[in-house]
C-alpha atoms as a PDB file:
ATOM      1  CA  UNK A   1      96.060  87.727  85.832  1.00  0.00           C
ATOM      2  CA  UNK A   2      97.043  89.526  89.095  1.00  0.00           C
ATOM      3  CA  UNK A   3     100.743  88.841  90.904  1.00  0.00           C
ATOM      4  CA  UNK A   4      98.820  87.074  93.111  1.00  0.00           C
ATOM      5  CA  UNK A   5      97.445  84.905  91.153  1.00  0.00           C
ATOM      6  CA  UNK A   6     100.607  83.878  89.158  1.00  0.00           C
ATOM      7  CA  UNK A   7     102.071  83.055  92.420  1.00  0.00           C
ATOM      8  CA  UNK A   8      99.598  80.681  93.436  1.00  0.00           C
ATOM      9  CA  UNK A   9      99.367  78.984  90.411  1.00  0.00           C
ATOM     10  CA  UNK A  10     103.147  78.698  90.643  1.00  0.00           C
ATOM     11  CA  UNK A  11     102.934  77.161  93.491  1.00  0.00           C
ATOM     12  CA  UNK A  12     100.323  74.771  92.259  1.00  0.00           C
ATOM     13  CA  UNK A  13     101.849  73.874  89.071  1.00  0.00           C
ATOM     14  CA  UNK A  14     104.390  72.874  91.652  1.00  0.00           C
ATOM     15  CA  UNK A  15     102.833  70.995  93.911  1.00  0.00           C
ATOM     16  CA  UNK A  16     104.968  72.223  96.767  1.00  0.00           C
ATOM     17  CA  UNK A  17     104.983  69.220  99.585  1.00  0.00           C
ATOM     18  CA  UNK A  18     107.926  69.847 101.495  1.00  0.00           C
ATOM     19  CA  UNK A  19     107.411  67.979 104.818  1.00  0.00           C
ATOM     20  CA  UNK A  20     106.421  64.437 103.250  1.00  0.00           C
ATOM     21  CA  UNK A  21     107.820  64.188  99.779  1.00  0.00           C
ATOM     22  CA  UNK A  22     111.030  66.216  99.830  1.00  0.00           C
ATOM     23  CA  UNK A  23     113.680  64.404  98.229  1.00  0.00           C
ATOM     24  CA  UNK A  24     116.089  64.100 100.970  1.00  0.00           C
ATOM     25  CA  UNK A  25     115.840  63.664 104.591  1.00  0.00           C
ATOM     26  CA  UNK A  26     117.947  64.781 107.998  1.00  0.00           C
ATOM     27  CA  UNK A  27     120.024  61.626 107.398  1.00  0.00           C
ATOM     28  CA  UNK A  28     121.047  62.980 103.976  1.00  0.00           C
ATOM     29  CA  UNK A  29     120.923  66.386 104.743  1.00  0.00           C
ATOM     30  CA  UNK A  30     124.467  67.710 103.387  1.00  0.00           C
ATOM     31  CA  UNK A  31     126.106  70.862 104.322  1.00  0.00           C
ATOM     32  CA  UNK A  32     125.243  74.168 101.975  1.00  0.00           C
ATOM     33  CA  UNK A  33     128.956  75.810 100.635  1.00  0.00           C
ATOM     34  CA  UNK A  34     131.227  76.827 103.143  1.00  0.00           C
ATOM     35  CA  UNK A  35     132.137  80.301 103.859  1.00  0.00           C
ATOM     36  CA  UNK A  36     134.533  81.985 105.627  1.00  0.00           C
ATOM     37  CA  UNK A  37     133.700  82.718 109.229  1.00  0.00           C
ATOM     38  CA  UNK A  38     133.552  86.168 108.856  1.00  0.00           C
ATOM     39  CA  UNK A  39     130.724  86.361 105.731  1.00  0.00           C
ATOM     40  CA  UNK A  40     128.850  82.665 107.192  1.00  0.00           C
ATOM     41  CA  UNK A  41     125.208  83.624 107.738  1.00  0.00           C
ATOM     42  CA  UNK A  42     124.280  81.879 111.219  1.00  0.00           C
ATOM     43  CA  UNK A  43     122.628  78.707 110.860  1.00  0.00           C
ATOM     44  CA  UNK A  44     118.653  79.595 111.108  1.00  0.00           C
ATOM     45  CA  UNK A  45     115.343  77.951 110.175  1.00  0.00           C
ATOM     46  CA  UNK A  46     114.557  80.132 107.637  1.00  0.00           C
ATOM     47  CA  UNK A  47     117.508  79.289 105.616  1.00  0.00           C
ATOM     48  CA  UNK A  48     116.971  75.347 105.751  1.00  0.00           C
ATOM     49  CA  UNK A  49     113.086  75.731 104.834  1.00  0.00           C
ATOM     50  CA  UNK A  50     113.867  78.428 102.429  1.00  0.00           C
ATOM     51  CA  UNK A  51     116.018  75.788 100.726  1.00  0.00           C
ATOM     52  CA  UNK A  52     113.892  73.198 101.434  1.00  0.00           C
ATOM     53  CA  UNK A  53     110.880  74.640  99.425  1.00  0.00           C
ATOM     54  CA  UNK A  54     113.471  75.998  96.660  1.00  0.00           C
ATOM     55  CA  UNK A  55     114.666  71.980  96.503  1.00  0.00           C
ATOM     56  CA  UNK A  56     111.177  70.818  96.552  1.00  0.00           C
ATOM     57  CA  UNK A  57     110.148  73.178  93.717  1.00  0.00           C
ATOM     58  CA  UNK A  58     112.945  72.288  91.316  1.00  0.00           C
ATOM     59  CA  UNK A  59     112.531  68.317  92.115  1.00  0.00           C
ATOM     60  CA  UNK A  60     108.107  69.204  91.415  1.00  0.00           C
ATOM     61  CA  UNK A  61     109.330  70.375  87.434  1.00  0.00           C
ATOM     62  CA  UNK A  62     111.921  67.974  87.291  1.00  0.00           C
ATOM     63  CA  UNK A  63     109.900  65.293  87.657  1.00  0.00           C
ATOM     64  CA  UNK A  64     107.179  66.826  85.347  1.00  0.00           C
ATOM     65  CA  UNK A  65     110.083  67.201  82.633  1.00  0.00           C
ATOM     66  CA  UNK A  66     109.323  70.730  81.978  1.00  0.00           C
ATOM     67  CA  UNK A  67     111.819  73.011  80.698  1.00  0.00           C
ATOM     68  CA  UNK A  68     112.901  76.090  82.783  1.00  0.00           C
ATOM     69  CA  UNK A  69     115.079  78.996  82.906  1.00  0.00           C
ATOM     70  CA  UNK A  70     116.834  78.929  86.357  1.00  0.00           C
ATOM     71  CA  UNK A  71     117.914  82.546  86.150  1.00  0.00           C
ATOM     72  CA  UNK A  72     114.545  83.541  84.857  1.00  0.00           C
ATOM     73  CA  UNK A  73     112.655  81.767  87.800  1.00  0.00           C
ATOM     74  CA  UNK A  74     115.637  83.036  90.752  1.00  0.00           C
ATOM     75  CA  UNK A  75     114.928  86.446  89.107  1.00  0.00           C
ATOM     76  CA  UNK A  76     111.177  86.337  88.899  1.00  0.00           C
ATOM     77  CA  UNK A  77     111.327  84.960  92.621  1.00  0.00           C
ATOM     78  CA  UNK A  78     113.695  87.664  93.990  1.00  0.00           C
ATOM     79  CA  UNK A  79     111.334  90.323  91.838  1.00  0.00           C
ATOM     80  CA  UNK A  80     108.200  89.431  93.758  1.00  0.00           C
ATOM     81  CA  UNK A  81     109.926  89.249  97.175  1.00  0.00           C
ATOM     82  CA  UNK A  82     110.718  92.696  97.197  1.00  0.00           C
ATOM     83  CA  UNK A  83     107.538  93.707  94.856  1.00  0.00           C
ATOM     84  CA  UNK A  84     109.748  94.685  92.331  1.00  0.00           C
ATOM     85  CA  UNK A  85     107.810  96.034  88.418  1.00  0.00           C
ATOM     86  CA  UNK A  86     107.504  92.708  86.376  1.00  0.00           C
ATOM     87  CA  UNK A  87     110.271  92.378  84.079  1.00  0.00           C
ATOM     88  CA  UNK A  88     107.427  91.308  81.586  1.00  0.00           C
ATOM     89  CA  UNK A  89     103.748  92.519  81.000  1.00  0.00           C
ATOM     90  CA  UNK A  90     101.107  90.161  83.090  1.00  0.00           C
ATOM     91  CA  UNK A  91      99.563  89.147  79.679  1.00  0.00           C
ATOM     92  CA  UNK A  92     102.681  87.832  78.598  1.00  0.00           C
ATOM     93  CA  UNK A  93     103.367  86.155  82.094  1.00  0.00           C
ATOM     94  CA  UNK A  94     100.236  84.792  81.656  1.00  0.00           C
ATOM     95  CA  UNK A  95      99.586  83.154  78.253  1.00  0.00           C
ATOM     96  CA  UNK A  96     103.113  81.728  79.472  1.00  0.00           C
ATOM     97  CA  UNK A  97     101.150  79.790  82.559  1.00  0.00           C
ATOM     98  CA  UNK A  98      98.565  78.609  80.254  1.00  0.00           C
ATOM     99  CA  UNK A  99     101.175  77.073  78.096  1.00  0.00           C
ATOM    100  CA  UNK A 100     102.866  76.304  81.000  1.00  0.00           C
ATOM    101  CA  UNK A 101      99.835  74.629  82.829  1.00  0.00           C
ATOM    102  CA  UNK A 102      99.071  72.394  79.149  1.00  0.00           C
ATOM    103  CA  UNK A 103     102.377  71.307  78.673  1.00  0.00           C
ATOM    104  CA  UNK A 104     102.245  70.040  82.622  1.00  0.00           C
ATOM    105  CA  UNK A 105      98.479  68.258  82.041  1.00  0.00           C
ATOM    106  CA  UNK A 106      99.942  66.759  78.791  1.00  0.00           C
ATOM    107  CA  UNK A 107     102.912  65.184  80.812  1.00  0.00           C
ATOM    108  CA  UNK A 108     100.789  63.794  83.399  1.00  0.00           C
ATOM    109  CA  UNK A 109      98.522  62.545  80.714  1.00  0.00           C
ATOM    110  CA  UNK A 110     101.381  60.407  78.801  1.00  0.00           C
ATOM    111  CA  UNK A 111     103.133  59.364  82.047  1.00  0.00           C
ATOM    112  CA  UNK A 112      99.428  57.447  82.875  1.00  0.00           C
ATOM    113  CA  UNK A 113      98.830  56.408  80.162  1.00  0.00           C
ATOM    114  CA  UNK A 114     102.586  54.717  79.382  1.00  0.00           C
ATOM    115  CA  UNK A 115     101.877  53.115  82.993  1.00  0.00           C
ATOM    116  CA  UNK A 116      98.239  51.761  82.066  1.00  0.00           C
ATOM    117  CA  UNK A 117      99.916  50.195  78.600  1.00  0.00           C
ATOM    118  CA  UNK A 118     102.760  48.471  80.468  1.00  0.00           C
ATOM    119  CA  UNK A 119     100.457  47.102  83.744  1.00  0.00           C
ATOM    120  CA  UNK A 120      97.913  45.857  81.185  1.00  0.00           C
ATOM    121  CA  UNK A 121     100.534  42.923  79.838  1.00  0.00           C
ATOM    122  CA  UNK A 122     101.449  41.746  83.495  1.00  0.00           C
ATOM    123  CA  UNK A 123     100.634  38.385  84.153  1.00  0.00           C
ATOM    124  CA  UNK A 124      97.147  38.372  86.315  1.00  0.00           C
ATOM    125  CA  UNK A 125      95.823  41.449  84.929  1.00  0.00           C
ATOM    126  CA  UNK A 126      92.576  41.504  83.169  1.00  0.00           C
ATOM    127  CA  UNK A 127      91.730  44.443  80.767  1.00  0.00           C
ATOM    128  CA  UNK A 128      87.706  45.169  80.573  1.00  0.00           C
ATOM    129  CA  UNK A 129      86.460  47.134  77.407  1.00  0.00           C
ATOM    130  CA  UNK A 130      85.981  50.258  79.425  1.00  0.00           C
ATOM    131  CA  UNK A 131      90.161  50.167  79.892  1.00  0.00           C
ATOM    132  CA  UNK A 132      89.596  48.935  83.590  1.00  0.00           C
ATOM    133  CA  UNK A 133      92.374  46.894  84.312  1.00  0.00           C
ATOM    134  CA  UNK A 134      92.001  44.338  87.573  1.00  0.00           C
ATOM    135  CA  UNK A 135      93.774  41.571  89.477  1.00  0.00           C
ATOM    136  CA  UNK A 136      92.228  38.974  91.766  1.00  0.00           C
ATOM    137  CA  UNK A 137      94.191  39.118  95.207  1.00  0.00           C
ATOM    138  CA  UNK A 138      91.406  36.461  97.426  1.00  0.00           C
ATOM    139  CA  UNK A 139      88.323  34.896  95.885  1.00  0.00           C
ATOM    140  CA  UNK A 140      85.011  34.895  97.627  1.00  0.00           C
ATOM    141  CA  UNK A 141      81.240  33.542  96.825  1.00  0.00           C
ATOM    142  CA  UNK A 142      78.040  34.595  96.248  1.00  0.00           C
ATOM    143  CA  UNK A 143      76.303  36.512  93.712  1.00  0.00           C
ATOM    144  CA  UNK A 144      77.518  39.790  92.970  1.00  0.00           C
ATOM    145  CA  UNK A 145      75.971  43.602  93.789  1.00  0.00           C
ATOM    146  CA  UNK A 146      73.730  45.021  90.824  1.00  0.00           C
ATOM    147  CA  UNK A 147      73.397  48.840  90.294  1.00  0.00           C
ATOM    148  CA  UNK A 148      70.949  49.308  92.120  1.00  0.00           C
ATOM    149  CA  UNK A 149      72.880  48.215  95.434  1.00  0.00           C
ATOM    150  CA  UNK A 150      74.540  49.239  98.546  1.00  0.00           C
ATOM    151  CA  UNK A 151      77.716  47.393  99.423  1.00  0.00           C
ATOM    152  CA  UNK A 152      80.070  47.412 102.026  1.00  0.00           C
ATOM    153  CA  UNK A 153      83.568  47.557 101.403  1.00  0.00           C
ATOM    154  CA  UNK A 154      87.270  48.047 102.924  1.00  0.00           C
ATOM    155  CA  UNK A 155      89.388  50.031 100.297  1.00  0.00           C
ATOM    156  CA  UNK A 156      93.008  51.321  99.446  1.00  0.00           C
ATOM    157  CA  UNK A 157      93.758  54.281  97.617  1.00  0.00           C
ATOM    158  CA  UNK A 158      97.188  55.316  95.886  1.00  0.00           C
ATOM    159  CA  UNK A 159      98.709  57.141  92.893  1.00  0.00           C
ATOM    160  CA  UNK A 160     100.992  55.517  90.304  1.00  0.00           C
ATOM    161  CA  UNK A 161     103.761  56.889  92.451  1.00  0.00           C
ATOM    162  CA  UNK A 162     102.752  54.953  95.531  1.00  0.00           C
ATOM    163  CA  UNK A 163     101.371  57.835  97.612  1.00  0.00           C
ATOM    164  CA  UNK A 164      97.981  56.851  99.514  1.00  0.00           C
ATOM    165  CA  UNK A 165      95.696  59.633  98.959  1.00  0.00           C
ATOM    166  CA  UNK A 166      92.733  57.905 101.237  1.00  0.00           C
ATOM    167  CA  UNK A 167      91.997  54.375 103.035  1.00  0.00           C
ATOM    168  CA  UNK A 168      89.482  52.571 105.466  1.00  0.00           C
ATOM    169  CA  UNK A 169      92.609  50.784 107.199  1.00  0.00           C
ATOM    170  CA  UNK A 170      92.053  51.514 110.992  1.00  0.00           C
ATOM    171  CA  UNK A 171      88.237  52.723 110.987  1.00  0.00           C
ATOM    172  CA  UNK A 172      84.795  51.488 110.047  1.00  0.00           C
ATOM    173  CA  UNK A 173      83.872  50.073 106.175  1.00  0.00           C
ATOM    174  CA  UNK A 174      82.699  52.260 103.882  1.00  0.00           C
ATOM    175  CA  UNK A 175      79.150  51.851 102.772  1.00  0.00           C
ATOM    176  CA  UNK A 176      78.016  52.999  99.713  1.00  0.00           C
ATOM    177  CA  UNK A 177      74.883  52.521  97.394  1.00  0.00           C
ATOM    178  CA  UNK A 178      76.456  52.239  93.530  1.00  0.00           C
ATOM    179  CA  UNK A 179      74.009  54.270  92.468  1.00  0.00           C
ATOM    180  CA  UNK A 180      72.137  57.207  93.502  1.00  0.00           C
ATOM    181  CA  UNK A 181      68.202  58.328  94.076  1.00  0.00           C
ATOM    182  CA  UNK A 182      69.324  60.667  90.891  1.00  0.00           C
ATOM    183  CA  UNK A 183      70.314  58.009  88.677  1.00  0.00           C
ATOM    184  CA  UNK A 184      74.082  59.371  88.965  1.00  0.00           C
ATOM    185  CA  UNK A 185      76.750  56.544  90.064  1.00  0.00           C
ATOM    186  CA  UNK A 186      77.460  56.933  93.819  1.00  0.00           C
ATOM    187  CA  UNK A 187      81.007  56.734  93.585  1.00  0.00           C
ATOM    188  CA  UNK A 188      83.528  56.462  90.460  1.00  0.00           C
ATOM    189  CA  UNK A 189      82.752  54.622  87.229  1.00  0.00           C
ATOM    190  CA  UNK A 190      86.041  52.500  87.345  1.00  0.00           C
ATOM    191  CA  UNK A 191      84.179  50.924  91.267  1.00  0.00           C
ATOM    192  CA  UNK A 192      80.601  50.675  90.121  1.00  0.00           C
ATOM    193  CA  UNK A 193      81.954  48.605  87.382  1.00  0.00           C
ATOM    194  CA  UNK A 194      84.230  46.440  89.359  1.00  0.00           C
ATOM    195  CA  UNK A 195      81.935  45.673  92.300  1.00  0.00           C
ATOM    196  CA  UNK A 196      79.460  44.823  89.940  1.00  0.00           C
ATOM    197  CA  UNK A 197      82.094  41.951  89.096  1.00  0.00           C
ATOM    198  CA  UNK A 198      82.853  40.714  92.226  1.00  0.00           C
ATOM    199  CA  UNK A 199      81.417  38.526  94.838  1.00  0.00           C
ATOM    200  CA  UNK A 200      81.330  39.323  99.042  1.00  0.00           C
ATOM    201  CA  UNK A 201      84.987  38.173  99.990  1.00  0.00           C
ATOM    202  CA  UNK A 202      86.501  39.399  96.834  1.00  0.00           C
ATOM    203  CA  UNK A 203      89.408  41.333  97.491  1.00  0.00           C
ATOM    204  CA  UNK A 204      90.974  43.021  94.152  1.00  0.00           C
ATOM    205  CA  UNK A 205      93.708  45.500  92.892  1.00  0.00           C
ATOM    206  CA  UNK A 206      92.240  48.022  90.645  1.00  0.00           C
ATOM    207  CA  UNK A 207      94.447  49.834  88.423  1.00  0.00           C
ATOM    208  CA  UNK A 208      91.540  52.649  86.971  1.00  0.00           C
ATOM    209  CA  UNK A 209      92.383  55.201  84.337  1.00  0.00           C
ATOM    210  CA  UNK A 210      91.331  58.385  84.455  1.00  0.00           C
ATOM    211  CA  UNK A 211      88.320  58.564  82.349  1.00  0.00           C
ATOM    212  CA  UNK A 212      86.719  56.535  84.341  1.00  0.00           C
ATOM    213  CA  UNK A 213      87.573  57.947  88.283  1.00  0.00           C
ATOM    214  CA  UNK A 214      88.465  61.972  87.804  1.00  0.00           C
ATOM    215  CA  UNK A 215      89.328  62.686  84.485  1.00  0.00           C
ATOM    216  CA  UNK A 216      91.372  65.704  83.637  1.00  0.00           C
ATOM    217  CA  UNK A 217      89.925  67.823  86.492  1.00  0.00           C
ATOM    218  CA  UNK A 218      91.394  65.649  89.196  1.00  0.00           C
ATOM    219  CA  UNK A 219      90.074  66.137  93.156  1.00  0.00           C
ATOM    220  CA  UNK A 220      90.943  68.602  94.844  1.00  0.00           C
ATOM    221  CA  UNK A 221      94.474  68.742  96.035  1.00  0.00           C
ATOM    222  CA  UNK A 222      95.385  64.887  96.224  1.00  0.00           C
ATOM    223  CA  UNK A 223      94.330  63.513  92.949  1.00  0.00           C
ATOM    224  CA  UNK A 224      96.264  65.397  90.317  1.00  0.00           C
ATOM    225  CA  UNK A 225      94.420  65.687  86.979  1.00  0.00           C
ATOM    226  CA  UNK A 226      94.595  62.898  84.343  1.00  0.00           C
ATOM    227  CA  UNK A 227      95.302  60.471  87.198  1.00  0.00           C
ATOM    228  CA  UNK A 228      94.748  56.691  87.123  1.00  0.00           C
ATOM    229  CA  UNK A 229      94.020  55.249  90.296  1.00  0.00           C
ATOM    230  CA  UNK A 230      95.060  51.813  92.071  1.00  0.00           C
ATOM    231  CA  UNK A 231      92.367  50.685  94.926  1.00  0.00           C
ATOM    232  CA  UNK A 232      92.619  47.692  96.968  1.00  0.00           C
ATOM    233  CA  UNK A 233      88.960  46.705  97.423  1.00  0.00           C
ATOM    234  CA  UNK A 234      87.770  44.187  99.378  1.00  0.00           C
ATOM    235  CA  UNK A 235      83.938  43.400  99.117  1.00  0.00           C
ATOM    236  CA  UNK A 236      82.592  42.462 102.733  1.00  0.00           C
ATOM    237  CA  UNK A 237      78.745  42.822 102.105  1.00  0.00           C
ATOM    238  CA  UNK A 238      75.991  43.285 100.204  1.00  0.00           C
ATOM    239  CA  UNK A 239      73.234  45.353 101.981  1.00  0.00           C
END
């Protein structure tokens, strides 16, 4: 595994979001150590960001409960800035990711699960055999979409953590058939099953683990792997 390489997957292992998620904000902002006059570096952006994605980083691990040498990562940070020789082989740096990167998918893992076993004995939560957990917000009528359907709907994405990853709020419905010309579902197990539940006017809060929506590859950059989803869906129409 190149330098490169170990550096990005740093940084992904991290999940480095300083401008939204930073755990502190100009309001709380404190002062870094004084100094005397004489040695005080002048006050520059590079010296709030660089602290800024140093405070983000630690807070990413923290929360994942992962274990970590401080002194190890300042030195293996201050090594790559100035392209120093590796203090360690880049076989050993890298079987260390790996671990790394499964001991961070495990964590994830338990935290969604321990959430899915706790929301599941909340009053107004139904638990479907599939582990699809639901809870009727606004009751509607009619009969309900079969597979073979296209619905319309109005929806509300977020984590466990609260952060939307995508909504309709402010633009058109999505339409959708639940299944496609291929025979493949047209959009996540966890929906095809629910819609096929409800009735037009329906409006629900899904709570859908993740062997039913991602699994443990995630999407892309806003769906972390192992995640389980909560969607506000509201079924408008059946076309």
């Amino acid at each position: 595994m190149t330098s490169s390489r170990l550096v990005a997957l740093f940084l992904l292992l991290a999940t480095c979001t300083v401008v939204a998620t930073s755990p502190w904000s100009a309001a709380q902002e404190e002062e870094l150590p004084s100094r005397s006059p004489a040695s005080r570096p002048p006050e520059t952006d590079a010296r709030h960001y660089s602290y800024a994605i140093g405070l983000d980083i630690g807070a990413s691990f923290g929360n994942d409960q992962i274990e970590l040498d401080v002194e190890s990562l300042v030195a293996g940070l201050k090594d790559g800035l100035k392209r120093a020789e590796p203090r360690y082989s880049r076989e050993m740096c890298g079987v260390a990711m790996q671990r790394l990167a499964r001991e961070r998918m495990e964590v994830l893992k338990k935290r969604n699960q321990a959430f899915l076993a706790e929301n599941g004995k909340a009053n107004g939560i139904e638990v479907t055999k599939s582990g699809l957990q639901y809870q009727v917000l606004e009751s509607g009528k009619g009969s309900s979409p079969k597979a073979t359907d296209t619905v319309k709907v109005h929806y509300q994405g977020s984590l466990i953590d609260g952060s939307v990853f995508d909504s309709s709020a402010g633009g058109p419905p999505a339409e959708f058939a639940l299944t496609r010309p291929d025979g493949r579902p047209g959009v996540i197990s966890g929906w095809v099953e629910a819609l096929q539940m409800m009735k037009p006017g329906d409006r629900w809060r899904l709570f859908i683990p993740a062997d039913i929506a991602y699994g443990e590859q995630g999407f892309g950059e806003v769906i972390p792997p192992h995640s389980t989803l909560i969607f506000e869906l509201e079924l408008l129409d059946i076309l």
